[in-house]
ModelCIF file with pLDDT and N, C-alpha, C, O atoms, coordinates in Angstrom:
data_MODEL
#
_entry.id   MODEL 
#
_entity.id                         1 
_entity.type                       polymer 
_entity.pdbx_number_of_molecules   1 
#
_entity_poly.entity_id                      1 
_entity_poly.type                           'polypeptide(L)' 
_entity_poly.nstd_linkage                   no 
_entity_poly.nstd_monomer                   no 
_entity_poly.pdbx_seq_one_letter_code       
;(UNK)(UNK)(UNK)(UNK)(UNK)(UNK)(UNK)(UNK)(UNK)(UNK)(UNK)(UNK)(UNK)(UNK)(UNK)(UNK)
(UNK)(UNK)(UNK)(UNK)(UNK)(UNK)(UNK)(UNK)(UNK)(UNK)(UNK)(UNK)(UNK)(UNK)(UNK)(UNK)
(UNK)(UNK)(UNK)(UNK)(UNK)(UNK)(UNK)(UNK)(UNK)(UNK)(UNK)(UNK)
;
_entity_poly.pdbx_seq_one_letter_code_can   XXXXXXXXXXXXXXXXXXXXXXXXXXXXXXXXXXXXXXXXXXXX 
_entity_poly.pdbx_strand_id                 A 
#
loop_
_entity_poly_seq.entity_id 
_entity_poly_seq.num 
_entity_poly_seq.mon_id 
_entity_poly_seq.hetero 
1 1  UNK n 
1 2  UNK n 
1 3  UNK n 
1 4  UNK n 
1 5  UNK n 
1 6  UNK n 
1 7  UNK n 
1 8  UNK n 
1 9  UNK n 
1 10 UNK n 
1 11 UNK n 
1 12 UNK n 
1 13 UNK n 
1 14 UNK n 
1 15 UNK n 
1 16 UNK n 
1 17 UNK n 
1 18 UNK n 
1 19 UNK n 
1 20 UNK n 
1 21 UNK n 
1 22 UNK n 
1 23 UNK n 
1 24 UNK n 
1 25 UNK n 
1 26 UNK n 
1 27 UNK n 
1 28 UNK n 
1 29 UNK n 
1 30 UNK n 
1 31 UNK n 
1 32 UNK n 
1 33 UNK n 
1 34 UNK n 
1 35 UNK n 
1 36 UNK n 
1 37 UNK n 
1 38 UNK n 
1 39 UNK n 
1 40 UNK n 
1 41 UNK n 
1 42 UNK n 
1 43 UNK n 
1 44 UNK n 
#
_struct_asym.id          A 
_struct_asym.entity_id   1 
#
loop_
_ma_qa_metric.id 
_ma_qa_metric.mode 
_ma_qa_metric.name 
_ma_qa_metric.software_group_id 
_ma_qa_metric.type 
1 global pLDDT . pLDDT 
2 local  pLDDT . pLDDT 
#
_ma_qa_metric_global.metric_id      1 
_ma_qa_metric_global.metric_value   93.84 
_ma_qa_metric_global.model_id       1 
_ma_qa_metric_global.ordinal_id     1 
#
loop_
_ma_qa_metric_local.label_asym_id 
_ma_qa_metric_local.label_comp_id 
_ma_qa_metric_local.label_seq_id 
_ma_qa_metric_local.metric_id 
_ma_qa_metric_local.metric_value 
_ma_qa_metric_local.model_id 
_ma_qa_metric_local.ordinal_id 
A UNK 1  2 85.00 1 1  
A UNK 2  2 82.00 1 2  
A UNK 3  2 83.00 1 3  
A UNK 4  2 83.00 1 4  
A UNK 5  2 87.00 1 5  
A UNK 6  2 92.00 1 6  
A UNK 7  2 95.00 1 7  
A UNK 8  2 97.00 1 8  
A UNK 9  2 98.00 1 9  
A UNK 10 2 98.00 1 10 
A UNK 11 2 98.00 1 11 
A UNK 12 2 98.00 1 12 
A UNK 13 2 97.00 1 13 
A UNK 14 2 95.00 1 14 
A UNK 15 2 88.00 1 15 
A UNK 16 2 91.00 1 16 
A UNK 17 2 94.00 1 17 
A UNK 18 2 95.00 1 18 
A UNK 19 2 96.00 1 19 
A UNK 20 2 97.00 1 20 
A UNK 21 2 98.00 1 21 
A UNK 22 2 98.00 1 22 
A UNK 23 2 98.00 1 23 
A UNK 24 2 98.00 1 24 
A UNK 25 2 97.00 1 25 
A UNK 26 2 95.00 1 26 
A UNK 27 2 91.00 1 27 
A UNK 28 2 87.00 1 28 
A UNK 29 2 85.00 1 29 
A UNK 30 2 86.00 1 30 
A UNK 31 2 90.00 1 31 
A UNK 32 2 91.00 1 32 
A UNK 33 2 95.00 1 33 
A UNK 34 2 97.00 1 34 
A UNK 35 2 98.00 1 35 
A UNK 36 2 98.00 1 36 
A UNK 37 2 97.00 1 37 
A UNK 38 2 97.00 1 38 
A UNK 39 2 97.00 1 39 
A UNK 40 2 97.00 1 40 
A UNK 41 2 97.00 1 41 
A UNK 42 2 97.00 1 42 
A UNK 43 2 98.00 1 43 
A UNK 44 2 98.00 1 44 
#
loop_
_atom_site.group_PDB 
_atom_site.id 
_atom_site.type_symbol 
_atom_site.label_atom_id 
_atom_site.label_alt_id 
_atom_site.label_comp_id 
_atom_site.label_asym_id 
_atom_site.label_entity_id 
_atom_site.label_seq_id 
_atom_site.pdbx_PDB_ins_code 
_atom_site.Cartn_x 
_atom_site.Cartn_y 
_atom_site.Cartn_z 
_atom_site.occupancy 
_atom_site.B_iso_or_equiv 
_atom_site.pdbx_formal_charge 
_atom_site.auth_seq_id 
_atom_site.auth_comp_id 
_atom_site.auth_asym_id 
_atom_site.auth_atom_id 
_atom_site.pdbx_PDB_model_num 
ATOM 1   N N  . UNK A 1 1  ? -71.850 29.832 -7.205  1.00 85.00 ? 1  UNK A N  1 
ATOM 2   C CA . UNK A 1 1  ? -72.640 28.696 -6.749  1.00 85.00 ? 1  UNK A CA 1 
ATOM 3   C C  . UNK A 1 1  ? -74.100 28.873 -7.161  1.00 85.00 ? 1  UNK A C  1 
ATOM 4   O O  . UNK A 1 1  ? -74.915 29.485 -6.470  1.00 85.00 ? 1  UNK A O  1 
ATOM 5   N N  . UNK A 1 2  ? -74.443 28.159 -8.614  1.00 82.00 ? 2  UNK A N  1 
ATOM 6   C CA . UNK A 1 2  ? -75.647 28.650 -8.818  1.00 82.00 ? 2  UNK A CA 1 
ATOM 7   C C  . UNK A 1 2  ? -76.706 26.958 -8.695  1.00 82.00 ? 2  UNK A C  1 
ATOM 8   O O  . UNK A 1 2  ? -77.905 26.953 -8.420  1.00 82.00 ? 2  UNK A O  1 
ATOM 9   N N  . UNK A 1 3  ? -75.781 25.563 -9.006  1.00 83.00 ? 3  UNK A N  1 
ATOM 10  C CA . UNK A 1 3  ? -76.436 24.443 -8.604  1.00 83.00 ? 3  UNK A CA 1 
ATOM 11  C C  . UNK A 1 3  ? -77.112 24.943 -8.073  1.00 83.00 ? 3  UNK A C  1 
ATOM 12  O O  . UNK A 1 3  ? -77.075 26.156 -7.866  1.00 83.00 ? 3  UNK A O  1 
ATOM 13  N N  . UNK A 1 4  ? -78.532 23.641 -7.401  1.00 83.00 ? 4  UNK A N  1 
ATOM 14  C CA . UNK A 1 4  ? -79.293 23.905 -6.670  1.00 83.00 ? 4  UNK A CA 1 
ATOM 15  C C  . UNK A 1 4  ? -80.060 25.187 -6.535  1.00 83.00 ? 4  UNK A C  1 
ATOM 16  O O  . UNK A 1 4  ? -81.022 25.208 -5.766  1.00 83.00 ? 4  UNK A O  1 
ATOM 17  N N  . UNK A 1 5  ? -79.722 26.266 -7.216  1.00 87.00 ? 5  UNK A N  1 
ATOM 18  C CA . UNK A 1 5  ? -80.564 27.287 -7.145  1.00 87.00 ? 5  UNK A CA 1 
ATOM 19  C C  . UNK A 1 5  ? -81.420 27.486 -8.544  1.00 87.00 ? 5  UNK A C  1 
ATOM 20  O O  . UNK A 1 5  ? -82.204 26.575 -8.810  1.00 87.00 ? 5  UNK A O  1 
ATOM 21  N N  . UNK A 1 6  ? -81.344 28.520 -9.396  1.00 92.00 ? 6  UNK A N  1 
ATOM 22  C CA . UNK A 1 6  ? -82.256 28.091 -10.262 1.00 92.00 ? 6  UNK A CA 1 
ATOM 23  C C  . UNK A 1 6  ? -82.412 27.188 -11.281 1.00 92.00 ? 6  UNK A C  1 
ATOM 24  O O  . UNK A 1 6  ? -81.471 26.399 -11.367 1.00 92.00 ? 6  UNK A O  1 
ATOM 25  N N  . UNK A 1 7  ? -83.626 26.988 -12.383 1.00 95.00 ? 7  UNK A N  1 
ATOM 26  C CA . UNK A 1 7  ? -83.435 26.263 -12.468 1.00 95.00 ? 7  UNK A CA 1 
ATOM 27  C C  . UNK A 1 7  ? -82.664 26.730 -14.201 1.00 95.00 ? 7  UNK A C  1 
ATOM 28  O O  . UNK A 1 7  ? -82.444 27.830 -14.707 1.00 95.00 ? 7  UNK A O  1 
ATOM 29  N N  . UNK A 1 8  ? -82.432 25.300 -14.705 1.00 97.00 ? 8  UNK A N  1 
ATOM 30  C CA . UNK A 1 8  ? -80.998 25.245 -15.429 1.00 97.00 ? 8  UNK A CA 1 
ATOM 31  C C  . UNK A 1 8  ? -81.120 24.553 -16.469 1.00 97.00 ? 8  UNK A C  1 
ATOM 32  O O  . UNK A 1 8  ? -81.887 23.620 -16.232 1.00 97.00 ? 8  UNK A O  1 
ATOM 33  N N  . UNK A 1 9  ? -80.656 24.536 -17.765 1.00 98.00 ? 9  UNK A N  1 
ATOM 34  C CA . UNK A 1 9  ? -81.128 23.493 -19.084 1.00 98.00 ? 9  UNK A CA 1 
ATOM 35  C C  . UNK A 1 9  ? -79.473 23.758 -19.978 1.00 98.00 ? 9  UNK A C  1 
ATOM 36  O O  . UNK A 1 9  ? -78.445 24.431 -20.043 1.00 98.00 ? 9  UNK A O  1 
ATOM 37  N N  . UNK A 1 10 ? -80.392 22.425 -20.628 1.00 98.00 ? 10 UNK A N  1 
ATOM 38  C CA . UNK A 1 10 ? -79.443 22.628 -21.560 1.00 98.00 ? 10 UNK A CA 1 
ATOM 39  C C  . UNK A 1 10 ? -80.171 22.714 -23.214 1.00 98.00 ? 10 UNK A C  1 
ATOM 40  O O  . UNK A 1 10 ? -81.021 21.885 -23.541 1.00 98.00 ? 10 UNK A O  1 
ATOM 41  N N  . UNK A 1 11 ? -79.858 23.468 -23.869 1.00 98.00 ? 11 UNK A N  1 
ATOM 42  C CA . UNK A 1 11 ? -80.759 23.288 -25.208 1.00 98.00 ? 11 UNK A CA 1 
ATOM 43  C C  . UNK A 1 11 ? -80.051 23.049 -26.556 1.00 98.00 ? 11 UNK A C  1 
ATOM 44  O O  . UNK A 1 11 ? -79.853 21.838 -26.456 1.00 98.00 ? 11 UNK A O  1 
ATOM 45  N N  . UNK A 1 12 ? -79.740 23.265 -27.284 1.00 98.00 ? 12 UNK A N  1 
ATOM 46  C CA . UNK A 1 12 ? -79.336 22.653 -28.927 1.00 98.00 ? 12 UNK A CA 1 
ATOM 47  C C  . UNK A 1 12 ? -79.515 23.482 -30.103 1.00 98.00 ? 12 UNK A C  1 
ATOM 48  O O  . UNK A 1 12 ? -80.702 23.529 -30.425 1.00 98.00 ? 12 UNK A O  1 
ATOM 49  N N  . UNK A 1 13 ? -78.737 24.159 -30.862 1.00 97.00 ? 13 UNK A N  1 
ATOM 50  C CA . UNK A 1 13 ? -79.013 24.528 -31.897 1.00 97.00 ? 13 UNK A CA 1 
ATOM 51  C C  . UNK A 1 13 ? -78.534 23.946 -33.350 1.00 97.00 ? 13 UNK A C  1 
ATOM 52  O O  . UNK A 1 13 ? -77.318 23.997 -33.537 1.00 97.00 ? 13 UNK A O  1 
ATOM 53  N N  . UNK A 1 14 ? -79.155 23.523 -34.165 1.00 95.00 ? 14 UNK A N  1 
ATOM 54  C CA . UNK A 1 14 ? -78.715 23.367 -35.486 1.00 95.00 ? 14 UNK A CA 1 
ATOM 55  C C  . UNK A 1 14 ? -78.669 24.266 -36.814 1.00 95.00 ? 14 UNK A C  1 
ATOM 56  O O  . UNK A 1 14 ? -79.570 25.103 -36.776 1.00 95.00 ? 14 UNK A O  1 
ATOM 57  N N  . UNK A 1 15 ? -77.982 24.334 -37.839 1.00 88.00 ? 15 UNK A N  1 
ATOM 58  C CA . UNK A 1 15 ? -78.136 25.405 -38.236 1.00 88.00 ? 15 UNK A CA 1 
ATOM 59  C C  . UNK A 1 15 ? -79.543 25.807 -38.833 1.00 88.00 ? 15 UNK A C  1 
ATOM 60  O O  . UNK A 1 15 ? -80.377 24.935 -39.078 1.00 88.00 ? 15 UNK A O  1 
ATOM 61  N N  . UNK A 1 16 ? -79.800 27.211 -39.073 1.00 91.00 ? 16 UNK A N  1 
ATOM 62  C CA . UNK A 1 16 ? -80.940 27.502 -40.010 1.00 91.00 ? 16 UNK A CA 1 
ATOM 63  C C  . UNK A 1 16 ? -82.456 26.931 -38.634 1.00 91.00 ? 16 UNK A C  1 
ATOM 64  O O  . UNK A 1 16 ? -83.682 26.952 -38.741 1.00 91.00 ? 16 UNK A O  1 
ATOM 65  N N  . UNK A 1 17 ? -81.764 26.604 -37.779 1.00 94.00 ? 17 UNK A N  1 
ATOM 66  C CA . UNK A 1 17 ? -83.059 26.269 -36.298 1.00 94.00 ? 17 UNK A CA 1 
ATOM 67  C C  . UNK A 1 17 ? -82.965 27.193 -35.300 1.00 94.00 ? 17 UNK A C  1 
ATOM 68  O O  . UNK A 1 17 ? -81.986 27.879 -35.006 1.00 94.00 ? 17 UNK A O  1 
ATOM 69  N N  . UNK A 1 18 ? -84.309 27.160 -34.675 1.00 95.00 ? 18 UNK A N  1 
ATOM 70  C CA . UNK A 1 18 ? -84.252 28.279 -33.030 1.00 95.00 ? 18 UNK A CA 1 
ATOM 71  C C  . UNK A 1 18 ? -83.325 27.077 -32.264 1.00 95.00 ? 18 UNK A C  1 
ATOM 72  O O  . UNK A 1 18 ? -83.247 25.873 -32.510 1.00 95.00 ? 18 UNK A O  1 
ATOM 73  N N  . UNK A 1 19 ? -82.738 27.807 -31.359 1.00 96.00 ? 19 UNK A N  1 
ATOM 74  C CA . UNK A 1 19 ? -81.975 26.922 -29.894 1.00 96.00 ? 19 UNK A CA 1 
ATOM 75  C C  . UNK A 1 19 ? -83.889 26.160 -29.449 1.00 96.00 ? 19 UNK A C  1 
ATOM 76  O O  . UNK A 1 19 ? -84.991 26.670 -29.650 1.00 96.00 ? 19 UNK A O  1 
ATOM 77  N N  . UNK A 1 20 ? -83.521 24.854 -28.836 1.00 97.00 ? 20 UNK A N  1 
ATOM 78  C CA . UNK A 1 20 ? -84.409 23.867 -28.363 1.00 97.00 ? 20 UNK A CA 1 
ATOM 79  C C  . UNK A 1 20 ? -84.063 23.397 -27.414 1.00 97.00 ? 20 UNK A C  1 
ATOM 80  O O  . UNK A 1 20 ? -82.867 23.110 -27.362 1.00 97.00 ? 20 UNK A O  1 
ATOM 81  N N  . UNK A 1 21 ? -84.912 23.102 -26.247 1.00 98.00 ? 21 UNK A N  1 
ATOM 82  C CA . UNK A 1 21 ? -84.217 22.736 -24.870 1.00 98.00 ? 21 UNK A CA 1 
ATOM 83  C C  . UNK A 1 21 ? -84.668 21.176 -25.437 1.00 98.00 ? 21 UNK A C  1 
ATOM 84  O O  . UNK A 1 21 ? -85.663 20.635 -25.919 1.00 98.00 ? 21 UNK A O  1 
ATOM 85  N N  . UNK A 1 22 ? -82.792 20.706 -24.922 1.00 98.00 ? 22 UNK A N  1 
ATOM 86  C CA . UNK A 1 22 ? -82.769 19.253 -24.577 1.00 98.00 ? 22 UNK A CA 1 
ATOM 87  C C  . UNK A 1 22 ? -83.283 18.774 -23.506 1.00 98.00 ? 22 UNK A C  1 
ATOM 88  O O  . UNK A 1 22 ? -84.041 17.807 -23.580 1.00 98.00 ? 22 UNK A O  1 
ATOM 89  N N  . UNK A 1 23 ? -82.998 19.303 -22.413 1.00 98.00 ? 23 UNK A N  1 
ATOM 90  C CA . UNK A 1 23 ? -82.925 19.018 -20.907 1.00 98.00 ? 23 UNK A CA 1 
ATOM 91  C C  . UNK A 1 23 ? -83.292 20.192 -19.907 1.00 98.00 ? 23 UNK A C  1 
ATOM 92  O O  . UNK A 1 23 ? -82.822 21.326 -19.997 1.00 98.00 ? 23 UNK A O  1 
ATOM 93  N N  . UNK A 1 24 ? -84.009 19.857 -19.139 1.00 98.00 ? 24 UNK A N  1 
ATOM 94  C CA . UNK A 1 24 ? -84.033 20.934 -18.226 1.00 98.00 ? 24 UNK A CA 1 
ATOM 95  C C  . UNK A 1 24 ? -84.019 20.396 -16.340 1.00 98.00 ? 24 UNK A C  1 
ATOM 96  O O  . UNK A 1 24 ? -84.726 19.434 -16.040 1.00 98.00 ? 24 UNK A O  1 
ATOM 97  N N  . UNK A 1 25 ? -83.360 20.952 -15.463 1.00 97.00 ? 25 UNK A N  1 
ATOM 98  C CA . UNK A 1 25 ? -83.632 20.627 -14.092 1.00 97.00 ? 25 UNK A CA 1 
ATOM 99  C C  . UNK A 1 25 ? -83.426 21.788 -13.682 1.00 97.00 ? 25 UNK A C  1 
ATOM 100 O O  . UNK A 1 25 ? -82.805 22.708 -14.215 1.00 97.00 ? 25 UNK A O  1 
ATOM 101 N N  . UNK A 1 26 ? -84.429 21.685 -11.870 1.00 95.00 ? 26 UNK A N  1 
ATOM 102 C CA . UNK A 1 26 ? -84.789 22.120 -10.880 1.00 95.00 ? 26 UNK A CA 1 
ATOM 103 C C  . UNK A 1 26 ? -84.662 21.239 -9.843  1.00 95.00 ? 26 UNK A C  1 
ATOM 104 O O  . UNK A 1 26 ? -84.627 20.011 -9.919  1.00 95.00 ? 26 UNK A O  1 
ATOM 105 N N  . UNK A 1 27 ? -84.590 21.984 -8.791  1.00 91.00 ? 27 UNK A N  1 
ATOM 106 C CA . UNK A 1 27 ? -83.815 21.462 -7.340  1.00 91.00 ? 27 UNK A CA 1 
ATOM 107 C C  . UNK A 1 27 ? -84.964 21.777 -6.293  1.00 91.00 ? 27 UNK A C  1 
ATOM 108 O O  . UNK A 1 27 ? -85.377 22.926 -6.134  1.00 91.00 ? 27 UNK A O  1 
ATOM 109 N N  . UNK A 1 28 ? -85.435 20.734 -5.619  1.00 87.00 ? 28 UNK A N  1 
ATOM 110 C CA . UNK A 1 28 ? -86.260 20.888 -4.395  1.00 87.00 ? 28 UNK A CA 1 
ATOM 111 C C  . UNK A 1 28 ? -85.236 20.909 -2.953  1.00 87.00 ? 28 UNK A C  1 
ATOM 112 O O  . UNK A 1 28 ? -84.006 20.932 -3.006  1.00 87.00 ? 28 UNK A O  1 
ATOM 113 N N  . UNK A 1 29 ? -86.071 20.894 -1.648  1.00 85.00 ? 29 UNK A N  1 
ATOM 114 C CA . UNK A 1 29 ? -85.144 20.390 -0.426  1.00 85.00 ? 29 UNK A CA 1 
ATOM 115 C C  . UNK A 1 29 ? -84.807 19.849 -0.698  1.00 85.00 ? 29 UNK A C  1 
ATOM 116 O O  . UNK A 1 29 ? -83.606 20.052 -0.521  1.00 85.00 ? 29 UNK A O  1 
ATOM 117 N N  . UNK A 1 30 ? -85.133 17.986 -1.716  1.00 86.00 ? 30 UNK A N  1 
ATOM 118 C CA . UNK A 1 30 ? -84.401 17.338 -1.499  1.00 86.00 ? 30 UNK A CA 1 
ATOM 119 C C  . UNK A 1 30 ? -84.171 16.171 -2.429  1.00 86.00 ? 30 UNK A C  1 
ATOM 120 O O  . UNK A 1 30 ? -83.649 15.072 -2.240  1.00 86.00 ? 30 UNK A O  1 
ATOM 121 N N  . UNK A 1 31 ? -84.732 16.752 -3.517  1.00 90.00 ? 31 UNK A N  1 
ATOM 122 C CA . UNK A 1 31 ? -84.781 15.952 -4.762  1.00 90.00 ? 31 UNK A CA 1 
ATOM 123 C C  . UNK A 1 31 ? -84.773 16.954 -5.911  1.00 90.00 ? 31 UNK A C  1 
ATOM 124 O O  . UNK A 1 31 ? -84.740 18.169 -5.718  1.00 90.00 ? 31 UNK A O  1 
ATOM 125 N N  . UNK A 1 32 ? -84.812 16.285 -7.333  1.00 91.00 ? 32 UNK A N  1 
ATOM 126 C CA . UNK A 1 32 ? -84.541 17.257 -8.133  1.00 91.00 ? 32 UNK A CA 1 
ATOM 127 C C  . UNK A 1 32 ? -85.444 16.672 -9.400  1.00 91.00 ? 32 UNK A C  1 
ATOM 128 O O  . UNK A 1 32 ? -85.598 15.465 -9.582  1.00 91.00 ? 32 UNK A O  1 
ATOM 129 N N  . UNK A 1 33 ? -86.032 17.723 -10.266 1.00 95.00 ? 33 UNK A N  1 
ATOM 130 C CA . UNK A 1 33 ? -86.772 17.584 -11.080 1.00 95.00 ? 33 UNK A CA 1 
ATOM 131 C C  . UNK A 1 33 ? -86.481 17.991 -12.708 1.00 95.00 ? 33 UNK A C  1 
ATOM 132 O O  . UNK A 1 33 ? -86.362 19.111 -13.205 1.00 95.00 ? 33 UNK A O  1 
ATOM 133 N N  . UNK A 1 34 ? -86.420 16.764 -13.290 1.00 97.00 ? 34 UNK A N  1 
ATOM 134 C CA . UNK A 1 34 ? -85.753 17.276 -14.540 1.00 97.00 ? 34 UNK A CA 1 
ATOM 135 C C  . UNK A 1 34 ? -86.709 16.917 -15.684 1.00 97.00 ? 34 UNK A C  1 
ATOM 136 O O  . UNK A 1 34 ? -87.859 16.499 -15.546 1.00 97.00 ? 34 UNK A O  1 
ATOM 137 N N  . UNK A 1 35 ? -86.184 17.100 -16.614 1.00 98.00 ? 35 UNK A N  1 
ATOM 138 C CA . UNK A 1 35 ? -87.218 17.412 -18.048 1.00 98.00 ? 35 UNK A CA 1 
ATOM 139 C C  . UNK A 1 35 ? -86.662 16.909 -19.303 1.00 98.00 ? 35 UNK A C  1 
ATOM 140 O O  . UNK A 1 35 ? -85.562 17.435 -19.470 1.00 98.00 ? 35 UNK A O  1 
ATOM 141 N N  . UNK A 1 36 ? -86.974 16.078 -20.294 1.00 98.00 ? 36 UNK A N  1 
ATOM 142 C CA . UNK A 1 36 ? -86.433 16.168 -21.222 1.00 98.00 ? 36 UNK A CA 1 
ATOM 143 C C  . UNK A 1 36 ? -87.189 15.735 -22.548 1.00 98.00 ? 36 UNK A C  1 
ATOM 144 O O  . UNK A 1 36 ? -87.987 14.804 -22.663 1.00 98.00 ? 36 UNK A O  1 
ATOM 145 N N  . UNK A 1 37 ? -86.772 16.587 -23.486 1.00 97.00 ? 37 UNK A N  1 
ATOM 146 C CA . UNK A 1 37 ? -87.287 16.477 -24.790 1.00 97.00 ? 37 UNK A CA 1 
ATOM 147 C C  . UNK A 1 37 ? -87.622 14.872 -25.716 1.00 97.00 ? 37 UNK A C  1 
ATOM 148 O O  . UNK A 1 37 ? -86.590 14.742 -26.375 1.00 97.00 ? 37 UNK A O  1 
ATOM 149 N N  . UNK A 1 38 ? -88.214 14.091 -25.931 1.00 97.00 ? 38 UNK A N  1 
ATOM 150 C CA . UNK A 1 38 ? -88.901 13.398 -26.168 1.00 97.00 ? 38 UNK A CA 1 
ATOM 151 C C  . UNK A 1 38 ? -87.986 12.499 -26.769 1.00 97.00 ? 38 UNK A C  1 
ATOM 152 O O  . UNK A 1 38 ? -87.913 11.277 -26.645 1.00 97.00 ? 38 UNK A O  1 
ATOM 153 N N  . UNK A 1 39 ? -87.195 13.400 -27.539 1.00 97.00 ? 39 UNK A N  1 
ATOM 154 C CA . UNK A 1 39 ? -86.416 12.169 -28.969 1.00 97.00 ? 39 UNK A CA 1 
ATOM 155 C C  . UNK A 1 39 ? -84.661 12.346 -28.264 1.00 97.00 ? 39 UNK A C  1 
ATOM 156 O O  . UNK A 1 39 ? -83.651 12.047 -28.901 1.00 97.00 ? 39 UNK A O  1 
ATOM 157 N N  . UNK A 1 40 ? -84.673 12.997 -26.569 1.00 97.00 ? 40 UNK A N  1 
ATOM 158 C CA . UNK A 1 40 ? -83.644 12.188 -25.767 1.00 97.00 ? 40 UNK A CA 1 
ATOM 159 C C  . UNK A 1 40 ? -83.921 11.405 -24.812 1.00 97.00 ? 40 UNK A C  1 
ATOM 160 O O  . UNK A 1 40 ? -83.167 10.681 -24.162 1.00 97.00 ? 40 UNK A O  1 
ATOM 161 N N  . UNK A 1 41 ? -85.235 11.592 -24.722 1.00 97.00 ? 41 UNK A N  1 
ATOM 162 C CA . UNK A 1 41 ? -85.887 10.792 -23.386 1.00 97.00 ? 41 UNK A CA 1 
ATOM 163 C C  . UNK A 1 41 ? -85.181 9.372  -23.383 1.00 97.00 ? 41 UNK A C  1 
ATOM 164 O O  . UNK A 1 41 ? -85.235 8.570  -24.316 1.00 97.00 ? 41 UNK A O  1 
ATOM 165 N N  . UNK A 1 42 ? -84.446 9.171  -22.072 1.00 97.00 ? 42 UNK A N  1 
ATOM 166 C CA . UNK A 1 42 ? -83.945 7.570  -22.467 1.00 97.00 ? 42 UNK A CA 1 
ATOM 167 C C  . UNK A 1 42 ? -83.046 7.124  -22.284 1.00 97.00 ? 42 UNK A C  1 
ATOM 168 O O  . UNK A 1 42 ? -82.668 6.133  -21.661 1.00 97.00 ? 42 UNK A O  1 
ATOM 169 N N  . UNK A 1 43 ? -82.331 8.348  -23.211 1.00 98.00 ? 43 UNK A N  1 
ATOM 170 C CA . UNK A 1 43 ? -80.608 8.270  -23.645 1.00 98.00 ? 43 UNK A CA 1 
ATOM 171 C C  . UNK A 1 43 ? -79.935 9.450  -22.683 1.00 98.00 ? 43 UNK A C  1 
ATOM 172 O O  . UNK A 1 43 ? -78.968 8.993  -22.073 1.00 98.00 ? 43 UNK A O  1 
ATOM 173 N N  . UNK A 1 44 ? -80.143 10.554 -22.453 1.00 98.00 ? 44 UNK A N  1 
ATOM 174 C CA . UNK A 1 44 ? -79.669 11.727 -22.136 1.00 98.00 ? 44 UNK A CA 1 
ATOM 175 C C  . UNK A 1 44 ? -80.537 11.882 -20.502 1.00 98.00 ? 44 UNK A C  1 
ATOM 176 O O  . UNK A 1 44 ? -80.376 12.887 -19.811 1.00 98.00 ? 44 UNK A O  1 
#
């Protein structure tokens, strides 16, 4: 059971590239705070 505890992403690699975070969230009491890379902002 790691939900809600830290926080957690998801990132992307293509070849011949570093891994890149797509997405990222964090969990408050009672809401949750997420993140995302610019060219998924939107869609993802």
């Amino acid at each position: 059971h790691i939900i809600r505890g830290p926080a957690m992403a998801w990132f992307r690699r293509v070849p011949g590239k570093e891994k890149e975070v797509v997405a990222a969230i964090s969990w408050g009491p009672r809401t949750s705070y997420e993140y995302y890379d610019a060219v998924v902002r939107g869609r993802f």
